[in-house]
N, C-alpha and C. Protein backbone atom coordinates (compact mmCIF):
# COMPACT_ATOMS: atom_id res chain seq x y z
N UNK A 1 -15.56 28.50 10.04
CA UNK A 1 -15.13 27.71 8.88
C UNK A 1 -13.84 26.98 9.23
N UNK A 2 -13.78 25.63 9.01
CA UNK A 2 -12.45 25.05 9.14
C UNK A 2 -12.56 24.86 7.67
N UNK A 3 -11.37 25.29 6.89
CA UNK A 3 -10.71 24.91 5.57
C UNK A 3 -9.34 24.09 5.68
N UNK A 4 -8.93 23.22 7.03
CA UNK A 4 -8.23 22.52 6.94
C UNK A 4 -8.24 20.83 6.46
N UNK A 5 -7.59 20.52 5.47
CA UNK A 5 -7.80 19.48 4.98
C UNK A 5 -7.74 18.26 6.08
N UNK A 6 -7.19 18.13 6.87
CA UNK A 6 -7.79 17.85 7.95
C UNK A 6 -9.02 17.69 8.61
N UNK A 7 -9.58 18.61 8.50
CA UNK A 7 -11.21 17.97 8.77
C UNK A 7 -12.12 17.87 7.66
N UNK A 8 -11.71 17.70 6.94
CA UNK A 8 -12.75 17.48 5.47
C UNK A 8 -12.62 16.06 5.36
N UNK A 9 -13.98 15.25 5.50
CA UNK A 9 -14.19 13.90 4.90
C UNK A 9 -14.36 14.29 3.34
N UNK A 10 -13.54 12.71 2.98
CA UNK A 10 -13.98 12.98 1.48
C UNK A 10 -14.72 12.46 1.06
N UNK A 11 -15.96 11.78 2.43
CA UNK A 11 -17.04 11.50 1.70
C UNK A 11 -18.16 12.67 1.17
N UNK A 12 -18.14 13.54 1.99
CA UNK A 12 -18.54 15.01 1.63
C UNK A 12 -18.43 15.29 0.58
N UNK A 13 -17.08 15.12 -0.05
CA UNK A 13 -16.78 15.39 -1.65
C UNK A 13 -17.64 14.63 -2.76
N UNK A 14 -18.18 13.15 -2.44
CA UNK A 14 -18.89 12.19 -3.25
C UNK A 14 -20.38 13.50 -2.88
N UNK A 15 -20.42 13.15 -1.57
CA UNK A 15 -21.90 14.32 -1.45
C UNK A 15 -21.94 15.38 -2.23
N UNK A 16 -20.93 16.10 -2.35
CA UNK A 16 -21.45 17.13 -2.84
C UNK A 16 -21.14 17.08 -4.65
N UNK A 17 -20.78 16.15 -4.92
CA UNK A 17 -20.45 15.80 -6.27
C UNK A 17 -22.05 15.89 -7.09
N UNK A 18 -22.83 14.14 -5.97
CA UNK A 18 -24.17 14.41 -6.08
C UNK A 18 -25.46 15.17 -6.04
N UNK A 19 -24.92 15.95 -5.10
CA UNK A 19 -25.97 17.20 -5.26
C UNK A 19 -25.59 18.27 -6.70
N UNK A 20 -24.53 18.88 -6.42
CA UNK A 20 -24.35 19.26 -7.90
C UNK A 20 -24.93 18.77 -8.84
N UNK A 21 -25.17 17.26 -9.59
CA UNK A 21 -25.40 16.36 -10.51
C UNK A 21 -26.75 16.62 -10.50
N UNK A 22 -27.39 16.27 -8.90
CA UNK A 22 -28.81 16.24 -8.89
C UNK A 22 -29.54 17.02 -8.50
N UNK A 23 -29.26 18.46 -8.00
CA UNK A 23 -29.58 19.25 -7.81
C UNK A 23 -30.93 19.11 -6.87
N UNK A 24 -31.27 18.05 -6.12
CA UNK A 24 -31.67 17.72 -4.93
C UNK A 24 -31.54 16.63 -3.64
N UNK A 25 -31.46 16.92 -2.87
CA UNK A 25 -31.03 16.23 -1.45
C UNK A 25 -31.74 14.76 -1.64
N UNK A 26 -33.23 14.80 -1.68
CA UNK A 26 -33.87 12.87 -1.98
C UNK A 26 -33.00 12.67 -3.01
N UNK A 27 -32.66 12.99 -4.32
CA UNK A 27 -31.90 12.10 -5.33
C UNK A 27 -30.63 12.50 -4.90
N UNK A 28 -29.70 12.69 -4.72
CA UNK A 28 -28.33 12.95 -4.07
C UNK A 28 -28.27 11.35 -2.91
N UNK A 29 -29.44 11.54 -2.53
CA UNK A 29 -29.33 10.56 -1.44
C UNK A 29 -29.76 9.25 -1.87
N UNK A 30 -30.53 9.08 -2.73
CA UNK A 30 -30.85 7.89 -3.77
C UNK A 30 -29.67 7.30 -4.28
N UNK A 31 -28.80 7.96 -5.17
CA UNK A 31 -27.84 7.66 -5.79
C UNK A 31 -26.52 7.30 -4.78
N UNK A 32 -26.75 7.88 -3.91
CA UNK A 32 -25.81 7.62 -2.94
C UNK A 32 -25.83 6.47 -1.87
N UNK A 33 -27.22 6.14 -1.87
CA UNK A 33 -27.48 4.71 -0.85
C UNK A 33 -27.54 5.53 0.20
N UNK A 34 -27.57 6.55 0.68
CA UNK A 34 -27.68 7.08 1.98
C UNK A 34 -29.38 7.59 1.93
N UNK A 35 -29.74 8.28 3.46
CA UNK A 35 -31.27 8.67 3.58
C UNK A 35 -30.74 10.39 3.38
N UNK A 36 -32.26 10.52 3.41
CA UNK A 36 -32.41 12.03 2.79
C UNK A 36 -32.25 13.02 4.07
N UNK A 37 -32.22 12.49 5.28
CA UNK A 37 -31.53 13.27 6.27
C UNK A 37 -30.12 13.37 6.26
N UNK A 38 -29.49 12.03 6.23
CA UNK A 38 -28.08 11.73 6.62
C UNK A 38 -27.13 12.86 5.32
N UNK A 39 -27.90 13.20 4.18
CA UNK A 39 -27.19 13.98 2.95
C UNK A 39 -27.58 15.61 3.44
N UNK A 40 -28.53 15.52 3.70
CA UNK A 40 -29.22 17.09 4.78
C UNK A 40 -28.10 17.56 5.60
N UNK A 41 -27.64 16.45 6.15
CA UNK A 41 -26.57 16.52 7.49
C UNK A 41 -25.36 16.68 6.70
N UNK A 42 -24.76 15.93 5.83
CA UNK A 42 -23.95 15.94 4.97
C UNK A 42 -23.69 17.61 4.49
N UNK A 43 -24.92 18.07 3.91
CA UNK A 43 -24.69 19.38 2.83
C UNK A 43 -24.27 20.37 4.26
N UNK A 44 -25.18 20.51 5.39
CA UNK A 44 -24.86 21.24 6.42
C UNK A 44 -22.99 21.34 6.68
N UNK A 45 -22.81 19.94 6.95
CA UNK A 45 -21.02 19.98 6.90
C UNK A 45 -20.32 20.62 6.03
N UNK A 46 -21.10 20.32 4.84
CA UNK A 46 -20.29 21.05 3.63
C UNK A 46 -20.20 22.90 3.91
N UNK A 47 -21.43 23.20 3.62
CA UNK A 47 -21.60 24.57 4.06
C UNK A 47 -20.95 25.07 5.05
N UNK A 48 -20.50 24.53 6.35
CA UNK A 48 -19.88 24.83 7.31
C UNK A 48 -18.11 24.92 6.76
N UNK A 49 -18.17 23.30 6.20
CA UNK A 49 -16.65 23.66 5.32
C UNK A 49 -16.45 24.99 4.40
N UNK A 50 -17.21 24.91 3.97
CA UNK A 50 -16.99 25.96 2.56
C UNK A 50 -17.55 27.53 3.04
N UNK A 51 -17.81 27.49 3.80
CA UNK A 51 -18.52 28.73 4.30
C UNK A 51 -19.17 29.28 3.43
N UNK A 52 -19.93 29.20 3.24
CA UNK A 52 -20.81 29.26 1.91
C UNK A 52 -22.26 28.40 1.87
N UNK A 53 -23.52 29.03 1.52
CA UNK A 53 -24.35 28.05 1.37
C UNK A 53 -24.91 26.99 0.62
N UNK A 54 -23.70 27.12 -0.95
CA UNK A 54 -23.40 26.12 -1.67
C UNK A 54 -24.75 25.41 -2.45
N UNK A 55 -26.08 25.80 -1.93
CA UNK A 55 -26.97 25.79 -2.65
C UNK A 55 -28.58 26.48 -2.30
N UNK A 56 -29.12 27.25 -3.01
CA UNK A 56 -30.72 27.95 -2.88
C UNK A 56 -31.47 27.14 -3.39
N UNK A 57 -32.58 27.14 -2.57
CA UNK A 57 -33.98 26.62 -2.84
C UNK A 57 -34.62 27.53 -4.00
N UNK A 58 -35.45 26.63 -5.14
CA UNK A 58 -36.30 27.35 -5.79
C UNK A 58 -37.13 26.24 -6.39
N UNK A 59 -37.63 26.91 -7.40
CA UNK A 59 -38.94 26.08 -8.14
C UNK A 59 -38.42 24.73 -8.25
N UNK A 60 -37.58 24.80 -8.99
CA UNK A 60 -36.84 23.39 -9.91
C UNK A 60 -36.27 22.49 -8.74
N UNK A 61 -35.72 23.04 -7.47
CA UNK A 61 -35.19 22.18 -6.78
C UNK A 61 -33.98 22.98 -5.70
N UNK A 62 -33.06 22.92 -6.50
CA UNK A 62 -31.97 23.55 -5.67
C UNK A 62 -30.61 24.24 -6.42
N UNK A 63 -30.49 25.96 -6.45
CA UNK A 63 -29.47 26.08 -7.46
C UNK A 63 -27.74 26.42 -7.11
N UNK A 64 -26.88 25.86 -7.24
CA UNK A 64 -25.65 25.77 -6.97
C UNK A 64 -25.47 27.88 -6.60
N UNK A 65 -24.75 28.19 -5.87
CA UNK A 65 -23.87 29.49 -5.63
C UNK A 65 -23.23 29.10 -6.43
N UNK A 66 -21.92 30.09 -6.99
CA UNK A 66 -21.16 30.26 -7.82
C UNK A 66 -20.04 29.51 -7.22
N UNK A 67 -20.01 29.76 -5.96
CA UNK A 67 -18.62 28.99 -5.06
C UNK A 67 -19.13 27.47 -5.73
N UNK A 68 -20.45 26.99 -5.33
CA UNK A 68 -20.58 25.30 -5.51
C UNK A 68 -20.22 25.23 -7.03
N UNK A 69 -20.81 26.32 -8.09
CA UNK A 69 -20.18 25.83 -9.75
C UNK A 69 -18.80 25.83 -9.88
N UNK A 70 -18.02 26.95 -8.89
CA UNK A 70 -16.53 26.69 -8.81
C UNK A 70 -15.93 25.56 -8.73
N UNK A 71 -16.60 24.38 -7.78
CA UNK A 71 -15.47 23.31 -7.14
C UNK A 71 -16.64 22.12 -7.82
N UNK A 72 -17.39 22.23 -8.26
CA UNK A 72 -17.59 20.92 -9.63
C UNK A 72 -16.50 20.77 -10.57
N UNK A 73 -16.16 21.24 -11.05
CA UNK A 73 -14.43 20.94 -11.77
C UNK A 73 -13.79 20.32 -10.75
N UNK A 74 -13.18 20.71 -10.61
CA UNK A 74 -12.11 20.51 -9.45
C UNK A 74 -12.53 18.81 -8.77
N UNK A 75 -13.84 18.91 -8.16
CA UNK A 75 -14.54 18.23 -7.38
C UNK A 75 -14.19 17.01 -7.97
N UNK A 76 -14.60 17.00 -9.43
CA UNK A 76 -14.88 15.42 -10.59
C UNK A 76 -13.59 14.79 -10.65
N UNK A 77 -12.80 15.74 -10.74
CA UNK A 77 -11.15 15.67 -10.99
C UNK A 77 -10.65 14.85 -9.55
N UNK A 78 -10.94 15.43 -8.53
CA UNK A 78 -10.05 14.82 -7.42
C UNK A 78 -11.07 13.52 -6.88
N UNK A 79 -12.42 13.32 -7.36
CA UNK A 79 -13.01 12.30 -7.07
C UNK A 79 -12.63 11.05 -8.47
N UNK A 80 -12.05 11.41 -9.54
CA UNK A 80 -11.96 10.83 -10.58
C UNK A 80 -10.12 9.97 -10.05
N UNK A 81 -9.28 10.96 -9.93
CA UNK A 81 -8.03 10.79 -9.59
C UNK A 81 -8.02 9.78 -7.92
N UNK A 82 -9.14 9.66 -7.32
CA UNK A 82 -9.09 8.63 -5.97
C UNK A 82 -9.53 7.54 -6.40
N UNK A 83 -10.46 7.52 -7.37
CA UNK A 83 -10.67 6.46 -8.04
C UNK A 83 -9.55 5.45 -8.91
N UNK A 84 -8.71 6.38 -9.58
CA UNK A 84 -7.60 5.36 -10.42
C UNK A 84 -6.82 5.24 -9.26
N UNK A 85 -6.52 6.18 -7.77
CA UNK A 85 -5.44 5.87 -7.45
C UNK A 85 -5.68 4.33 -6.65
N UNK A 86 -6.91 4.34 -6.34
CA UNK A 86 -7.84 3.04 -5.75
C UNK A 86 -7.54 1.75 -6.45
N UNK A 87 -7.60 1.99 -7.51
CA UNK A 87 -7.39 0.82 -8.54
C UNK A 87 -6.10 -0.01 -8.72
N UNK A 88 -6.14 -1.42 -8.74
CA UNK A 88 -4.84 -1.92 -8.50
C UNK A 88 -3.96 -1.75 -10.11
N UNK A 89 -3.22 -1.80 -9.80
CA UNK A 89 -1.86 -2.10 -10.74
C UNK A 89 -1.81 -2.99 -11.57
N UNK A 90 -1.52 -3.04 -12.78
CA UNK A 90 -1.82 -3.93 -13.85
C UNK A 90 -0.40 -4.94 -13.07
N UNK A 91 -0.20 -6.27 -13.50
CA UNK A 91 1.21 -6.67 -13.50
C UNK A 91 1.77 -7.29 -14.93
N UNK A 92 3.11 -6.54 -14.56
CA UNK A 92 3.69 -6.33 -16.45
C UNK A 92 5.05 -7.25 -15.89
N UNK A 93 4.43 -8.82 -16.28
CA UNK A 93 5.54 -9.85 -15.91
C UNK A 93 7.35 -9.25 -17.04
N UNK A 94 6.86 -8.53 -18.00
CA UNK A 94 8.48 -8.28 -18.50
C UNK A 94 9.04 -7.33 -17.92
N UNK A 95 8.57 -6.27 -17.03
CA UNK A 95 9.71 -5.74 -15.93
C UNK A 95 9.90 -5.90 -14.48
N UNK A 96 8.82 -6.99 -13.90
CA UNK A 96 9.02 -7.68 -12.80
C UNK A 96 10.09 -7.96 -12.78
N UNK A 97 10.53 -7.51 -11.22
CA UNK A 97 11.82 -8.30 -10.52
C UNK A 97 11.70 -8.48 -9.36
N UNK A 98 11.81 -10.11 -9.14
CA UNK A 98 11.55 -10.59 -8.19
C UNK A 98 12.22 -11.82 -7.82
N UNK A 99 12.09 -12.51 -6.93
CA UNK A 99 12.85 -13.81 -6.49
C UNK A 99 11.67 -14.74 -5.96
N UNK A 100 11.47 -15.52 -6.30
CA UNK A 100 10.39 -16.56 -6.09
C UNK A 100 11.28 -18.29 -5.34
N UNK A 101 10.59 -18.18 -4.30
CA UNK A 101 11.13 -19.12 -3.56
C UNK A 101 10.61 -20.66 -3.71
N UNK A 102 11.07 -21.74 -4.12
CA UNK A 102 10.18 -22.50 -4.15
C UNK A 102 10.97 -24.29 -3.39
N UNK A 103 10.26 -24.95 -2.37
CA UNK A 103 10.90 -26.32 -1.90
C UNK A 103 10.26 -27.29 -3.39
N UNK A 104 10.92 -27.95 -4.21
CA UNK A 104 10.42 -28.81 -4.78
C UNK A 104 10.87 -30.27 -4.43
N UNK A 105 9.91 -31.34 -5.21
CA UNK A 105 10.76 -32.78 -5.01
C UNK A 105 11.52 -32.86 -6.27
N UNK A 106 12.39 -33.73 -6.23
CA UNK A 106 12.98 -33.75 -7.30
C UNK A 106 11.95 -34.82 -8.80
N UNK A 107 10.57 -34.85 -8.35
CA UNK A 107 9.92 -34.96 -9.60
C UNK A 107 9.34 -33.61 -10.32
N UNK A 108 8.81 -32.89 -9.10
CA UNK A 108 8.41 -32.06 -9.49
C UNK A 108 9.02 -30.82 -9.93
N UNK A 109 10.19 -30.86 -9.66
CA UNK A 109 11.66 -29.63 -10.79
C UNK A 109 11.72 -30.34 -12.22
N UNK A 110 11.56 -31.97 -12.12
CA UNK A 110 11.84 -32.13 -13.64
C UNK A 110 10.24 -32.26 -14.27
N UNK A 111 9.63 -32.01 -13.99
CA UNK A 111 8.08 -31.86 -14.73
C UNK A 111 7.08 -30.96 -14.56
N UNK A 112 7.42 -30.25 -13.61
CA UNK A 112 6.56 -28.42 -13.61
C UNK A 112 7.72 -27.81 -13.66
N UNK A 113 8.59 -27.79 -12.73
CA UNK A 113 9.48 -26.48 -12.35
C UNK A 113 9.97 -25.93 -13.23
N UNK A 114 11.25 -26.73 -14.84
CA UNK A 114 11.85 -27.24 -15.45
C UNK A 114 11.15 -26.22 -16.53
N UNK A 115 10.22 -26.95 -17.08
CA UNK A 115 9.30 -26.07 -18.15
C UNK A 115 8.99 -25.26 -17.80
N UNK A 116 8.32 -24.96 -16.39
CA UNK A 116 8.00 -23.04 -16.31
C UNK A 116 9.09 -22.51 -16.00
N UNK A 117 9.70 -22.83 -15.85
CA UNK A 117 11.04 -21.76 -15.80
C UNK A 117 11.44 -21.64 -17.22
N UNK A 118 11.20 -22.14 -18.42
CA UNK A 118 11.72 -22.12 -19.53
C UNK A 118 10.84 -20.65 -19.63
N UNK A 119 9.39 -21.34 -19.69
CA UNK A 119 8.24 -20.30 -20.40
C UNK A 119 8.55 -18.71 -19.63
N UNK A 120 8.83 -19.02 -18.11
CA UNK A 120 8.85 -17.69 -17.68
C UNK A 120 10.12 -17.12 -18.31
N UNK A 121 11.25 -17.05 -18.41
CA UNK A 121 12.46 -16.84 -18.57
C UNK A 121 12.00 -15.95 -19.82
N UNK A 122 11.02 -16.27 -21.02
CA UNK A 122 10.42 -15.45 -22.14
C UNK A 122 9.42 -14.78 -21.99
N UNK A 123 9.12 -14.89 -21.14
CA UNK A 123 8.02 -13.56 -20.75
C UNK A 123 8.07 -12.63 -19.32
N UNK A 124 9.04 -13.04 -18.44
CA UNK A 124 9.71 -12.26 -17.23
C UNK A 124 10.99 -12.45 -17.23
N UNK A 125 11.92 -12.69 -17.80
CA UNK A 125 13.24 -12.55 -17.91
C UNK A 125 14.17 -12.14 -16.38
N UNK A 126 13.02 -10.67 -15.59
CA UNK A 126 14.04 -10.55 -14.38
C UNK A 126 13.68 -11.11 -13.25
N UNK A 127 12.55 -12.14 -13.63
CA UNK A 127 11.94 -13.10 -12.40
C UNK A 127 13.08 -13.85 -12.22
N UNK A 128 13.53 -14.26 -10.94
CA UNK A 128 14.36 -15.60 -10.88
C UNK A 128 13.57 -16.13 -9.87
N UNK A 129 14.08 -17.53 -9.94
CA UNK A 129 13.43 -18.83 -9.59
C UNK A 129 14.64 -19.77 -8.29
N UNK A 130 14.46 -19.27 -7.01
CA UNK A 130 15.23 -20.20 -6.33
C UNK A 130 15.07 -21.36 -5.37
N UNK A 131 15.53 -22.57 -5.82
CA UNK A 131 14.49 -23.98 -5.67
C UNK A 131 15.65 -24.89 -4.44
N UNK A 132 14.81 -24.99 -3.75
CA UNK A 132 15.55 -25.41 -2.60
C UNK A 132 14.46 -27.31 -2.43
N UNK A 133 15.76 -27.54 -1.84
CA UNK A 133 15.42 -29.77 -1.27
C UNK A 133 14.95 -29.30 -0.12
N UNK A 134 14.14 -30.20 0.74
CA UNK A 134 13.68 -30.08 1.75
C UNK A 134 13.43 -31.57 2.47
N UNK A 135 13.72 -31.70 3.18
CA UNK A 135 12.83 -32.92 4.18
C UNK A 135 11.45 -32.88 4.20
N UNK A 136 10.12 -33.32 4.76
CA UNK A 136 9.13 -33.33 4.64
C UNK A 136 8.99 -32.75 5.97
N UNK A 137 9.79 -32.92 6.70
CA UNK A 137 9.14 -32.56 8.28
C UNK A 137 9.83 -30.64 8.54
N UNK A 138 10.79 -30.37 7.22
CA UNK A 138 11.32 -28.94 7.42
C UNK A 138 10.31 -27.74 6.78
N UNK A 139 9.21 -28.25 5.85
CA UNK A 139 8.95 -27.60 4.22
C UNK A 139 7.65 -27.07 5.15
N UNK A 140 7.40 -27.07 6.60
CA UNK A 140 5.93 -26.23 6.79
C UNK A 140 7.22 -25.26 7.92
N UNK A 141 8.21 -25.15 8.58
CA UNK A 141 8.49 -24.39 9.19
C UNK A 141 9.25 -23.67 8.12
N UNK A 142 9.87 -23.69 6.97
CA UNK A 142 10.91 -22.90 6.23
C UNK A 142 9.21 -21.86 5.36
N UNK A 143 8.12 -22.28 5.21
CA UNK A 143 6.95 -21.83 4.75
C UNK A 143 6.35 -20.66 5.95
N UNK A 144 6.13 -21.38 6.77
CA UNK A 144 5.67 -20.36 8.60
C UNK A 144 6.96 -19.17 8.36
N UNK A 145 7.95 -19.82 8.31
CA UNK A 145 9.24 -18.47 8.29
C UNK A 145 9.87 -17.55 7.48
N UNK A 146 9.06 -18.13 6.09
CA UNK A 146 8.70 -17.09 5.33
C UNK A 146 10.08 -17.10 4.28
N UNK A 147 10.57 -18.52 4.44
CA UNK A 147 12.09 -18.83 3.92
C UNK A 147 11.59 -19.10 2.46
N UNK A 148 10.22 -19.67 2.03
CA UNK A 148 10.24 -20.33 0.92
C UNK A 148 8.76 -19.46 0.54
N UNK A 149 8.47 -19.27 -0.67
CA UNK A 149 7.23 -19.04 -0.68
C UNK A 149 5.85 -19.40 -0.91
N UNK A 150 6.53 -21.13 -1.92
CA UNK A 150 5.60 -22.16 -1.81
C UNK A 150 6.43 -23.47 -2.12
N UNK A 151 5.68 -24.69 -1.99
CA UNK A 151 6.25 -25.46 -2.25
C UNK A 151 5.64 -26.75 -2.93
N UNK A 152 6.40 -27.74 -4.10
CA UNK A 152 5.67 -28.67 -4.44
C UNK A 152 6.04 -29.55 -4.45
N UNK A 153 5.06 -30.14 -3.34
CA UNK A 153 4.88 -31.43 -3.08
C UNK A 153 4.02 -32.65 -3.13
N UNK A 154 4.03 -33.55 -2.90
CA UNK A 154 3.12 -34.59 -3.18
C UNK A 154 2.45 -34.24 -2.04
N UNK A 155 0.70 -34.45 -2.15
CA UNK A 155 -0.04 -33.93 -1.02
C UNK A 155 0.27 -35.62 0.41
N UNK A 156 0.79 -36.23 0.56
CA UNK A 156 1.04 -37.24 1.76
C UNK A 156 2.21 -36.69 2.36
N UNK A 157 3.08 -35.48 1.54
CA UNK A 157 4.07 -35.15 2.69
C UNK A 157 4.05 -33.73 3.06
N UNK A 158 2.55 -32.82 2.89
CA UNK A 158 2.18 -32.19 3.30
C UNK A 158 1.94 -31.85 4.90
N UNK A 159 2.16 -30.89 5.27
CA UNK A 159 1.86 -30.79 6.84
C UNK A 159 0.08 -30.78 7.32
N UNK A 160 -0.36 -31.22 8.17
CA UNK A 160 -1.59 -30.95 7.81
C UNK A 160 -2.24 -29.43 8.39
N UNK A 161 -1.43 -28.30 8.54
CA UNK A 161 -1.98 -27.15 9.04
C UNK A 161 -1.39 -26.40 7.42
N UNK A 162 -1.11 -27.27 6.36
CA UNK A 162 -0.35 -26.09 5.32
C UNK A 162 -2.08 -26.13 4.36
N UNK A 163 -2.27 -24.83 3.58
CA UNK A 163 -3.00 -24.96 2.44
C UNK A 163 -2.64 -25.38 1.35
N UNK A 164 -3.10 -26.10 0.50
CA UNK A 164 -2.83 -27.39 -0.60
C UNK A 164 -3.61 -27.15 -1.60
N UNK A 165 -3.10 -27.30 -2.75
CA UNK A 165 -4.32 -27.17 -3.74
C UNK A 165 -3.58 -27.88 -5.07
N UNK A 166 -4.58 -29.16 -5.73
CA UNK A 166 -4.16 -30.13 -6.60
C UNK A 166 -3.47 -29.12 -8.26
N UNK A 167 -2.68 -29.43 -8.47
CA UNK A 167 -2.30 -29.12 -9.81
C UNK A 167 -2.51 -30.43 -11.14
């Protein structure tokens, strides 16, 4: 028996979630997109993990040991908890703090920049906004160097290796 978390895949854990549920190896393996060997092979690992045979053959199909009804709790829980931890992060623009880099022309500070900085200022307050002049021939290396984080420009003084997209 290795009981080191260390060698436990946690795909094993989805496996054996499904067998529990389905109380046979073809549907375990149905639900799982895997074949009915590869979950065969699967439960074997398990058993080897758990030292335990984790499930008997009978009429109906296949019935959990007491060890396998033990770690169905447990099991749902730590397969439930990888799931939210999987899940991205809402973003809650009123406690963002951040610094947003931006090259503008001086049309485009007085007719995008200007107003979204108003609107953001009421709905992210700890966003700030720092707007830098640029030459046309500086605004793709200060971008490559990671000085600015975007920039708006008229698409003719664009570099032609930058990505562009019309507003």
């Amino acid at each position: 028996m290795s009981n080191d978390l260390r060698h436990l895949d946690l795909n094993l854990l989805k496996t054996l979630d499904a067998l529990l549920d389905e109380r046979s190896v073809t549907k375990a393996a149905q639900r799982l997109s895997l074949t009915q060997p590869a979950v065969s092979s699967m439960l074997t690992r398990l058993r080897e993990c758990f030292d335990d045979p984790l499930f008997i053959r009978n009429q109906r199909g296949m019935k959990p040991t007491i060890r396998a009804q033990s770690l169905a709790l447990p099991i749902k829980k730590i397969l439930c908890d990888i799931d939210i931890l999987m899940q991205p992060t809402g973003f809650d623009a009123s406690n963002a703090e951040m610094e947003i880099k931006v090259v503008a022309t001086d049309y485009a500070l007085k007719t995008i920049l200007i107003p979204y900085i108003i609107e953001l200022r009421k709905k992210a307050p700890k966003i700030k906004i720092a707007i830098f002049s640029a030459k046309s021939d500086q605004i793709y290396t200060l971008l490559e160097e990671g000085t600015v984080d975007f920039a708006l420009i008229s698409k003719d003084k664009a570099h032609a290796n930058l990505y562009t997209h019309d507003l």
